[in-house]
Protein backbone atom coordinates (compact mmCIF):
# COMPACT_ATOMS: atom_id res chain seq x y z
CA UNK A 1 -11.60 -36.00 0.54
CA UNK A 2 -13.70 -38.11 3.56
CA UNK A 3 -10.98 -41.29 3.05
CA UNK A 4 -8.29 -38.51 4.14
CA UNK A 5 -10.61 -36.66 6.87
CA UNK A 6 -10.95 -40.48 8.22
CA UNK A 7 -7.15 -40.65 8.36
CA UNK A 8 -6.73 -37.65 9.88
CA UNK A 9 -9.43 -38.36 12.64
CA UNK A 10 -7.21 -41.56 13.04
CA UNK A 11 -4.17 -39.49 13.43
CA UNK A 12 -5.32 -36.68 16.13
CA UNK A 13 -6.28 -40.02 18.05
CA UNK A 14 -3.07 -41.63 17.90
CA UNK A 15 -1.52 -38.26 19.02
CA UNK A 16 -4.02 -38.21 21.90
CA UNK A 17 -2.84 -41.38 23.40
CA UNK A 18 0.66 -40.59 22.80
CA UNK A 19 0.22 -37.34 24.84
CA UNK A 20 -0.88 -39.88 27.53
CA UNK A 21 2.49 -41.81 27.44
CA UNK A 22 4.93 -42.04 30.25
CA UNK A 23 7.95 -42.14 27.56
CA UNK A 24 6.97 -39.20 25.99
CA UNK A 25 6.21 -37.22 29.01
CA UNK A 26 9.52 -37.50 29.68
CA UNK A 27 10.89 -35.95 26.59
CA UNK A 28 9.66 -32.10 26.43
CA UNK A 29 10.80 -31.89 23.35
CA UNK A 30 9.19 -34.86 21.83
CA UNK A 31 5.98 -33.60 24.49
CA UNK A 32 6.07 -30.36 22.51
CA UNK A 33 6.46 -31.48 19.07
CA UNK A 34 3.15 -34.18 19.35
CA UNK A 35 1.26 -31.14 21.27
CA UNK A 36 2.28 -28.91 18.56
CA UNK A 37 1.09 -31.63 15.99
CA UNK A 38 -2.17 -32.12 17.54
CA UNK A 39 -3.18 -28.93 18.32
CA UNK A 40 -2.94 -28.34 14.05
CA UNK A 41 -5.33 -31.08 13.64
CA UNK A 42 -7.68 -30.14 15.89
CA UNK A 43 -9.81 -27.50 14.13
CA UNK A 44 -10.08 -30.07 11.22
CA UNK A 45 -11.23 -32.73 13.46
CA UNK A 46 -13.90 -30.72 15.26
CA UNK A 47 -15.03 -29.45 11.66
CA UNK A 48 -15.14 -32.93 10.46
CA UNK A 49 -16.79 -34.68 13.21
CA UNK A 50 -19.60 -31.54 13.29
CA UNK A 51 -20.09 -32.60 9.76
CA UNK A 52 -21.10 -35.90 10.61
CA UNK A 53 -23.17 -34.95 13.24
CA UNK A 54 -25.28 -32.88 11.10
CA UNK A 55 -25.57 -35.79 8.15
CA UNK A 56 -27.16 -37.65 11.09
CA UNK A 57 -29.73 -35.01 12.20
CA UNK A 58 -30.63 -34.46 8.36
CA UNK A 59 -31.00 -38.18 8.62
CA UNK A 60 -33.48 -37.87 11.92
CA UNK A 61 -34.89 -34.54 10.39
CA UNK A 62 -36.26 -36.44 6.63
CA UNK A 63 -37.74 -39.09 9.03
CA UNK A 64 -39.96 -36.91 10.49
CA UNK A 65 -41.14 -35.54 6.90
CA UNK A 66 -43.24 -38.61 6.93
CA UNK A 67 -45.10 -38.26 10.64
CA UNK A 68 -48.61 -37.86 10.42
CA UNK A 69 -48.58 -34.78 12.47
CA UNK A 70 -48.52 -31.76 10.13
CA UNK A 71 -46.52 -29.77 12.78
CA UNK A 72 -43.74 -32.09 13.08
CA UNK A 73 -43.29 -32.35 9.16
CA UNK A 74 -43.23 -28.48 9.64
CA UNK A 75 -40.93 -28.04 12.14
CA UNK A 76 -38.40 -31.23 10.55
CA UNK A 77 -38.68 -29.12 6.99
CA UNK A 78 -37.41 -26.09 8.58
CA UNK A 79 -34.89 -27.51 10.60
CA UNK A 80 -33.81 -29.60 7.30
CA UNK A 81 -33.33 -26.58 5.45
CA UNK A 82 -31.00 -24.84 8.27
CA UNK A 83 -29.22 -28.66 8.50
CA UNK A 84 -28.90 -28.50 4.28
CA UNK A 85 -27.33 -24.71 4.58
CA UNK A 86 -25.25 -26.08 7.90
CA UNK A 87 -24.03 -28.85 5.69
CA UNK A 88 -22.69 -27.01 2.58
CA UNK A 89 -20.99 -24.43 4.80
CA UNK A 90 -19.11 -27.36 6.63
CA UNK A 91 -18.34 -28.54 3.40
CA UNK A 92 -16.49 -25.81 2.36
CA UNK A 93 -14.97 -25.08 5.73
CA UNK A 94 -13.42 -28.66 5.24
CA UNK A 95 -12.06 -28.07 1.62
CA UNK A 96 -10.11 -24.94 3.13
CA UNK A 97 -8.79 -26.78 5.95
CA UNK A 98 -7.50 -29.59 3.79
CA UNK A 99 -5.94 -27.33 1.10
CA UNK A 100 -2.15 -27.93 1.39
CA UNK A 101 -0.71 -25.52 3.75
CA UNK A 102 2.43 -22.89 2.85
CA UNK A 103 5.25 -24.69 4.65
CA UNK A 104 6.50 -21.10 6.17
CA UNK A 105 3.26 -20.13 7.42
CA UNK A 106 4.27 -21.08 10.84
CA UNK A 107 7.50 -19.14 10.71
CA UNK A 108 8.44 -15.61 12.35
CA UNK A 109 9.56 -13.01 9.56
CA UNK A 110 11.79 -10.26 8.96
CA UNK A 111 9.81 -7.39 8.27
CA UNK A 112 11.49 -4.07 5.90
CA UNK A 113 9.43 -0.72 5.46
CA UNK A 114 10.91 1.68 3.05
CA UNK A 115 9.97 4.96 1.90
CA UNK A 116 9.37 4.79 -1.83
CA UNK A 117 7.97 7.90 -3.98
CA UNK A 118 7.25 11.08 -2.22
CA UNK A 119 10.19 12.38 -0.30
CA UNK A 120 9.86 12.96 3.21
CA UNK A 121 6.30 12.55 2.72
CA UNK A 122 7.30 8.92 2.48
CA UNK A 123 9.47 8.47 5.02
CA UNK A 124 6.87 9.67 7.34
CA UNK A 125 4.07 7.25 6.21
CA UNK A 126 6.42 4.28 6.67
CA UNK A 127 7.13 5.43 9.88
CA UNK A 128 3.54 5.53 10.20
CA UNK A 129 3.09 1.70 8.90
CA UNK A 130 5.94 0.59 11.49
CA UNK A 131 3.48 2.12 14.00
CA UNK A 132 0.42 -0.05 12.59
CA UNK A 133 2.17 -3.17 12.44
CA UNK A 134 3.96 -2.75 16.02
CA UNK A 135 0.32 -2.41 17.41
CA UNK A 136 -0.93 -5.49 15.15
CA UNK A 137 1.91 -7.28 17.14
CA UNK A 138 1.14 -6.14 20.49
CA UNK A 139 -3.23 -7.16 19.80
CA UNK A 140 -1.70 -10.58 18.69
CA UNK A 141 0.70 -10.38 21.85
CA UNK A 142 3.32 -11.41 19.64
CA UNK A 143 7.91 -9.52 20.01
CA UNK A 144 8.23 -7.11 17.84
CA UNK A 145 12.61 -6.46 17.63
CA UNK A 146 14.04 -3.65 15.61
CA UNK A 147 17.00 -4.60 13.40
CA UNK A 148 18.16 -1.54 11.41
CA UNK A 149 16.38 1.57 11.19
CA UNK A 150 17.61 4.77 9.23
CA UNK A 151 16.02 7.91 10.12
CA UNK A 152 14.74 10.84 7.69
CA UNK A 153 15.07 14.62 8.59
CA UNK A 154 11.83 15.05 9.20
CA UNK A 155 11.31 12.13 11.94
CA UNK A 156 10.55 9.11 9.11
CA UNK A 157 12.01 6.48 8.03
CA UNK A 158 14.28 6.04 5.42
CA UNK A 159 14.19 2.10 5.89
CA UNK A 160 13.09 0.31 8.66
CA UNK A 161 14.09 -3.93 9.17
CA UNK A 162 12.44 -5.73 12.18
CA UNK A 163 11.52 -9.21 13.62
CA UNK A 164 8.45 -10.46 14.55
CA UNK A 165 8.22 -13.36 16.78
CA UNK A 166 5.13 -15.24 17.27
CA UNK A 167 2.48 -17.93 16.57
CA UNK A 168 1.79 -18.02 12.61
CA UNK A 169 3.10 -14.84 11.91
CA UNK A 170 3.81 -15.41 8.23
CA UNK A 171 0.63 -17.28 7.57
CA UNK A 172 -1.17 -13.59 9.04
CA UNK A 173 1.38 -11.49 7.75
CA UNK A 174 2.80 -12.60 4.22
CA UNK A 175 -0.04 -10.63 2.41
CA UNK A 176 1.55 -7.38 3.12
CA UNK A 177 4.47 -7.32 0.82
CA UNK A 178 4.22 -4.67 -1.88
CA UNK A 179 3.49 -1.05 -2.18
CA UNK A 180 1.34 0.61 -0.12
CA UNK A 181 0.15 4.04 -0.76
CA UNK A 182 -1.31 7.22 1.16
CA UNK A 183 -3.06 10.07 -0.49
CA UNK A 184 -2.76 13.54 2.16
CA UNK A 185 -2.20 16.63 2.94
CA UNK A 186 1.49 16.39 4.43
CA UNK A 187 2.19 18.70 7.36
CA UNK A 188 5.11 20.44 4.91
CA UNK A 189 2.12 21.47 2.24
CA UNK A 190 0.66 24.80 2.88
CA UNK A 191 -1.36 25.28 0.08
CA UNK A 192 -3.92 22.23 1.35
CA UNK A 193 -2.83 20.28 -1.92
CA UNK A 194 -3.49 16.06 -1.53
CA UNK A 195 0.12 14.45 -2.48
CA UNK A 196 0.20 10.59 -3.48
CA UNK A 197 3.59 8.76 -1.44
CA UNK A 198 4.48 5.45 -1.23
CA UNK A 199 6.19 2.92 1.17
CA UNK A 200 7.40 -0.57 0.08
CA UNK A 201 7.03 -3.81 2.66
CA UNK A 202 8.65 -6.49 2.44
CA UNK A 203 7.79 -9.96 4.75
CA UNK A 204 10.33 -13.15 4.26
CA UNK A 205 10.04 -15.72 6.24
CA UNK A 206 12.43 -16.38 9.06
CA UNK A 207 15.62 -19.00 8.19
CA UNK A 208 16.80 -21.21 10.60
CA UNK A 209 20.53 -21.20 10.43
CA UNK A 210 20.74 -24.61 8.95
CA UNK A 211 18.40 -24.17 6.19
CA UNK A 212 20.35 -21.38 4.88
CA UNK A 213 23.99 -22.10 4.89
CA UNK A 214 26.07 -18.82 4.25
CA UNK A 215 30.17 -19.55 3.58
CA UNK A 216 32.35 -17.17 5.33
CA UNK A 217 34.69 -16.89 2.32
CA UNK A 218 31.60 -15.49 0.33
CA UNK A 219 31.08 -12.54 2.62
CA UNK A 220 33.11 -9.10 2.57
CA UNK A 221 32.17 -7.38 6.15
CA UNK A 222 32.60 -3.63 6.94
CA UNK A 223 32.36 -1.61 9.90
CA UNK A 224 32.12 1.81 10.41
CA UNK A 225 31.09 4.42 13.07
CA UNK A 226 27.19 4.52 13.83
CA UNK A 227 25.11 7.52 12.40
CA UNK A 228 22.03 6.69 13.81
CA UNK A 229 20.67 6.48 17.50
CA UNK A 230 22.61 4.93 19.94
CA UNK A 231 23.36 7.13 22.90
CA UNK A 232 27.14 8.36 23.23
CA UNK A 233 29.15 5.95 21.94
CA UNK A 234 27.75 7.12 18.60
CA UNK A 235 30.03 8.11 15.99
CA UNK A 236 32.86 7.06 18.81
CA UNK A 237 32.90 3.68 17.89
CA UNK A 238 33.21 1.70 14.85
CA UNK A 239 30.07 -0.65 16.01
CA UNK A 240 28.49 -0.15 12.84
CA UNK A 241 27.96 -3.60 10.19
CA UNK A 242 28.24 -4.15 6.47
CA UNK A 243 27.79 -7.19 5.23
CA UNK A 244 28.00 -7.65 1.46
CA UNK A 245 26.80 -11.41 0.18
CA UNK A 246 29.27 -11.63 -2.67
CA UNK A 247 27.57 -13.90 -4.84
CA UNK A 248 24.49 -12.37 -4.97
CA UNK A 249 25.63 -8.79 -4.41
CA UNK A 250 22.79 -8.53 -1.44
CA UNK A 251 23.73 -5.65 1.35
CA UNK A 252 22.93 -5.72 4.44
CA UNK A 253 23.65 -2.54 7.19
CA UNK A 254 23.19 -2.77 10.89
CA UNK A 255 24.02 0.22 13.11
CA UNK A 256 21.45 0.11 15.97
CA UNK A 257 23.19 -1.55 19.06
CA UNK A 258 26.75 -0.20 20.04
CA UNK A 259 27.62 -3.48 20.11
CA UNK A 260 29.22 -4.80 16.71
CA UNK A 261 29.08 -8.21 17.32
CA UNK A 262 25.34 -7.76 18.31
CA UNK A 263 24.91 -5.81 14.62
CA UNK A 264 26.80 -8.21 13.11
CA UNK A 265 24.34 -10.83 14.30
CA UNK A 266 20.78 -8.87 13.44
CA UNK A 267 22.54 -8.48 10.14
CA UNK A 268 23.29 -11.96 9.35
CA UNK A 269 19.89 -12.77 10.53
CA UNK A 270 18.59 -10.53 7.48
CA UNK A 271 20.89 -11.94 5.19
CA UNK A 272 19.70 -15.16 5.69
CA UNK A 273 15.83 -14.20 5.57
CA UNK A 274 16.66 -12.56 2.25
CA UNK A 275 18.61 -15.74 1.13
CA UNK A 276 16.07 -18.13 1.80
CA UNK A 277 13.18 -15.70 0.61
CA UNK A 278 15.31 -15.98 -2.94
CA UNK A 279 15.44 -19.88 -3.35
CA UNK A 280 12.17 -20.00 -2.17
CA UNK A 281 11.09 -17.79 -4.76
CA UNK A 282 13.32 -19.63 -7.48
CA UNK A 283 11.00 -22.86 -6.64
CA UNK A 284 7.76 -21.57 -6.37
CA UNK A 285 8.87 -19.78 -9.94
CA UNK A 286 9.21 -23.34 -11.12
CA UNK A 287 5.02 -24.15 -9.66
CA UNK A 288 3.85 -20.95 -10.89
CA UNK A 289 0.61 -22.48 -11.05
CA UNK A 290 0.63 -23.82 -7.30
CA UNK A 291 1.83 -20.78 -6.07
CA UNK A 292 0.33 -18.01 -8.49
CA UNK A 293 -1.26 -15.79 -5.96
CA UNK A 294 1.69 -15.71 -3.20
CA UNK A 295 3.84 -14.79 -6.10
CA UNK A 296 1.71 -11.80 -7.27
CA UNK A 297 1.43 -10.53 -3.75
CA UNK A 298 5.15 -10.94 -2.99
CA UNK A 299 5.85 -8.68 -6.20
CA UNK A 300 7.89 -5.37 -4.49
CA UNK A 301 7.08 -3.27 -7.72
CA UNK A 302 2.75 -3.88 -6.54
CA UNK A 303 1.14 -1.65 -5.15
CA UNK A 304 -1.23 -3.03 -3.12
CA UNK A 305 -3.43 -1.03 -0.84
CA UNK A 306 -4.21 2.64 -0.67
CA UNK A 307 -4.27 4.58 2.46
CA UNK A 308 -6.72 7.93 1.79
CA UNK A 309 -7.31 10.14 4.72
CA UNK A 310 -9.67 12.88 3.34
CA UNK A 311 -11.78 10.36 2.85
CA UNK A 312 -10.87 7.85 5.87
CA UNK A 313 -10.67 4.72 4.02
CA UNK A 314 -8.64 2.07 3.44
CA UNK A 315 -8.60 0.25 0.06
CA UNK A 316 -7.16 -3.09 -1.24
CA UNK A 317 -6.53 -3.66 -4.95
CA UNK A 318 -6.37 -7.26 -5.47
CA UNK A 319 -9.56 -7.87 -3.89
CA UNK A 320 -11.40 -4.78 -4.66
CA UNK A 321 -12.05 -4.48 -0.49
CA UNK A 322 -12.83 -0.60 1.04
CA UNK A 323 -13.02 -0.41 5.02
CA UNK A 324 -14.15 3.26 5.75
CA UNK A 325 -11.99 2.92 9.16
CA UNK A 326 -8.63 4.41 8.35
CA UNK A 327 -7.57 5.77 11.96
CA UNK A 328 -8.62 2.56 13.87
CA UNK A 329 -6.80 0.29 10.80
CA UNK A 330 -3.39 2.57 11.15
CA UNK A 331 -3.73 1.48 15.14
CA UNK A 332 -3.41 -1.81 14.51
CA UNK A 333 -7.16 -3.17 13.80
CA UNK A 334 -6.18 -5.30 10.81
CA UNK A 335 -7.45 -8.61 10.71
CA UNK A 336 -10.92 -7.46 8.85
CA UNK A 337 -8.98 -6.96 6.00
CA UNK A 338 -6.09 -9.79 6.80
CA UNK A 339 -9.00 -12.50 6.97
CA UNK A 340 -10.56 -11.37 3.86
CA UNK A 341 -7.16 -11.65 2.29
CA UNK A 342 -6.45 -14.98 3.24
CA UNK A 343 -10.19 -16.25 2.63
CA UNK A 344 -10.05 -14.61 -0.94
CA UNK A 345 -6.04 -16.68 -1.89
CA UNK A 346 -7.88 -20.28 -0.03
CA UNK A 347 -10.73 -19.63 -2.65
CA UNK A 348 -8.18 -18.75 -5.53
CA UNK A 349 -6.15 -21.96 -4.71
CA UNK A 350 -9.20 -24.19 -3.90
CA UNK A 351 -10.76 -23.38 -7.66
CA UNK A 352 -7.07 -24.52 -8.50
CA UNK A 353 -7.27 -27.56 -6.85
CA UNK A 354 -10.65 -28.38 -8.30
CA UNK A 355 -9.50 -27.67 -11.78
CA UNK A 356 -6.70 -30.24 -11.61
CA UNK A 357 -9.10 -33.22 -9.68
């Protein structure tokens, strides 16, 4: 592992002094690219060199084991032992950082909510888990775009499809696809009874048009007048989008601008997140092994987290984790759980790695 720290140490420096070039400067692109490059190396380089650092002062510190003063060989067996606990942490820190990273972790994603079991009931809890992830997006500052939405009687969703725009979305957010669940008293009950609902999420990665190529031929496109919000040219004009992918029979419906060229857009952009999300799942199928816990995770039929409010917790299955903090969770106060998720997977995939050294 140190022979490929070294190298990496060697690379942030090259990318320094390119920063520092007159050619460069003059291409932002090129600018942004080497910034961009640099500024992922940076937290492994600052690890790393920290990690030296302290294999010097245990160096300096077992030295003064041997003074004559009794106090000093006190003090420099105390500080050893902090250096020794300073040192294994780093350690491990490094063996994270170096794990190979998800290629899509520093995409955007297309986020869908959908009311599963429970009725109405459902469609108000994924309305509910829109509202935590739009206030997730607005702590991590990052554009949160609606693009289809369809509405339940009661004020819910039926099915909710958005973007979110940011840095390292997926890498924070890819954890969330499954079922979630909520155990309460809905505002319908009026005996007091506790009814179990659930939503489904689903986060793909963002494609870039040219990763996904999508043949005109293949795709059978309807419209059809709007029945969902839009103001008054609603159900006046057909701005409404279908877009059936023939091959693989994948829908997609977009009725939320009055704009059908605009729907037709959002819904392509779907298409293609769903497209890509499918080959990428064909070849992580084929490294099962590499890719075991994403897989799991991504699995729609999962459920994956319970939501009780009688009690006021929050509760994820796969890593057995309770936060007693519902209301502040459901307003966006995620990353407790989010860091625990992703800490839990590194540790999953760095006993991986170890096994096959």
């Amino acid at each position: 592992m140190f022979s490929k720290l070294d190298d990496v140490v060697a690379k942030f420096e090259r990318l320094t002094e390119q920063l520092g070039d007159p050619e460069i400067v003059k291409s932002p692109k090129r600018l942004r690219e080497i910034s961009k490059e640099r500024s992922d190396l940076e937290p492994v380089v600052a690890t790393y060199r920290r990690y030296k650092q302290v294999e010097e002062e245990l160096g300096d510190a077992k030295e003064l084991l041997r003074d004559a003063d009794p106090e000093i060989r006190a003090a420099a067996k105390e500080e050893l032992t902090a250096l020794e606990q300073e040192k294994e942490a780093l350690s491990t820190r490094l063996r994270q950082q170096m794990l190979p990273r998800d290629p899509n972790d520093a995409r955007n994603v297309v986020i869908e909510i959908r009311a599963g079991t429970g009725g109405e009931e459902a469609g108000l809890f994924a309305a509910d888990i829109f509202r935590m992830f739009s206030r997730y997006c607005e702590r991590n500052r990052w554009k949160m775009e609606v693009l289809s939405r369809s509405m339940s009687e009661l004020g819910g969703f039926k099915e909710i499809i958005a973007l979110i725009e940011g840095k390292n979305v997926y890498r924070k957010l890819k954890y969330e696809s499954g079922v979630h669940r909520v155990q309460r008293v809905p505002e319908t009950e009026s005996q007091g009874r506790i009814h179990t609902s659930a939503v489904s999420v689903a986060v793909l990665p963002e494609a870039e048009d040219v990763e996904v190529h999508i043949d005109e031929k293949d795709l059978q496109i309807d419209v059809f007048r709007s029945s969902g919000p839009g103001g008054q040219s609603v159900n006046t004009t057909d701005s409404a989008v279908r877009i059936t992918h023939i091959p693989t029979g994948m829908v997609v419906v977009c009725q939320d601008e009055k704009s059908q060229l605009k729907n037709k857009h959002k819904a392509l952009k779907v298409l293609r997140a769903r497209l890509l999300e499918r080959e990428q799942a064909r070849a992580a199928e084929a490294l099962s092994q590499t890719r075991r816990a994403m897989i799991g995770t991504g699995d729609r039929s999962e459920r994956i987290r319970t939501y009780n409010y009688p009690q006021g917790r929050v509760s994820d299955h796969r890593i057995g984790l309770t936060l007693y903090k519902l209301e502040s969770f459901l307003d966006g106060d995620m990353d407790e759980l989010i860091d625990a998720l992703a800490a839990h997977f590194d540790a999953e995939q760095l006993h991986a790695e170890a096994g096959r050294a």
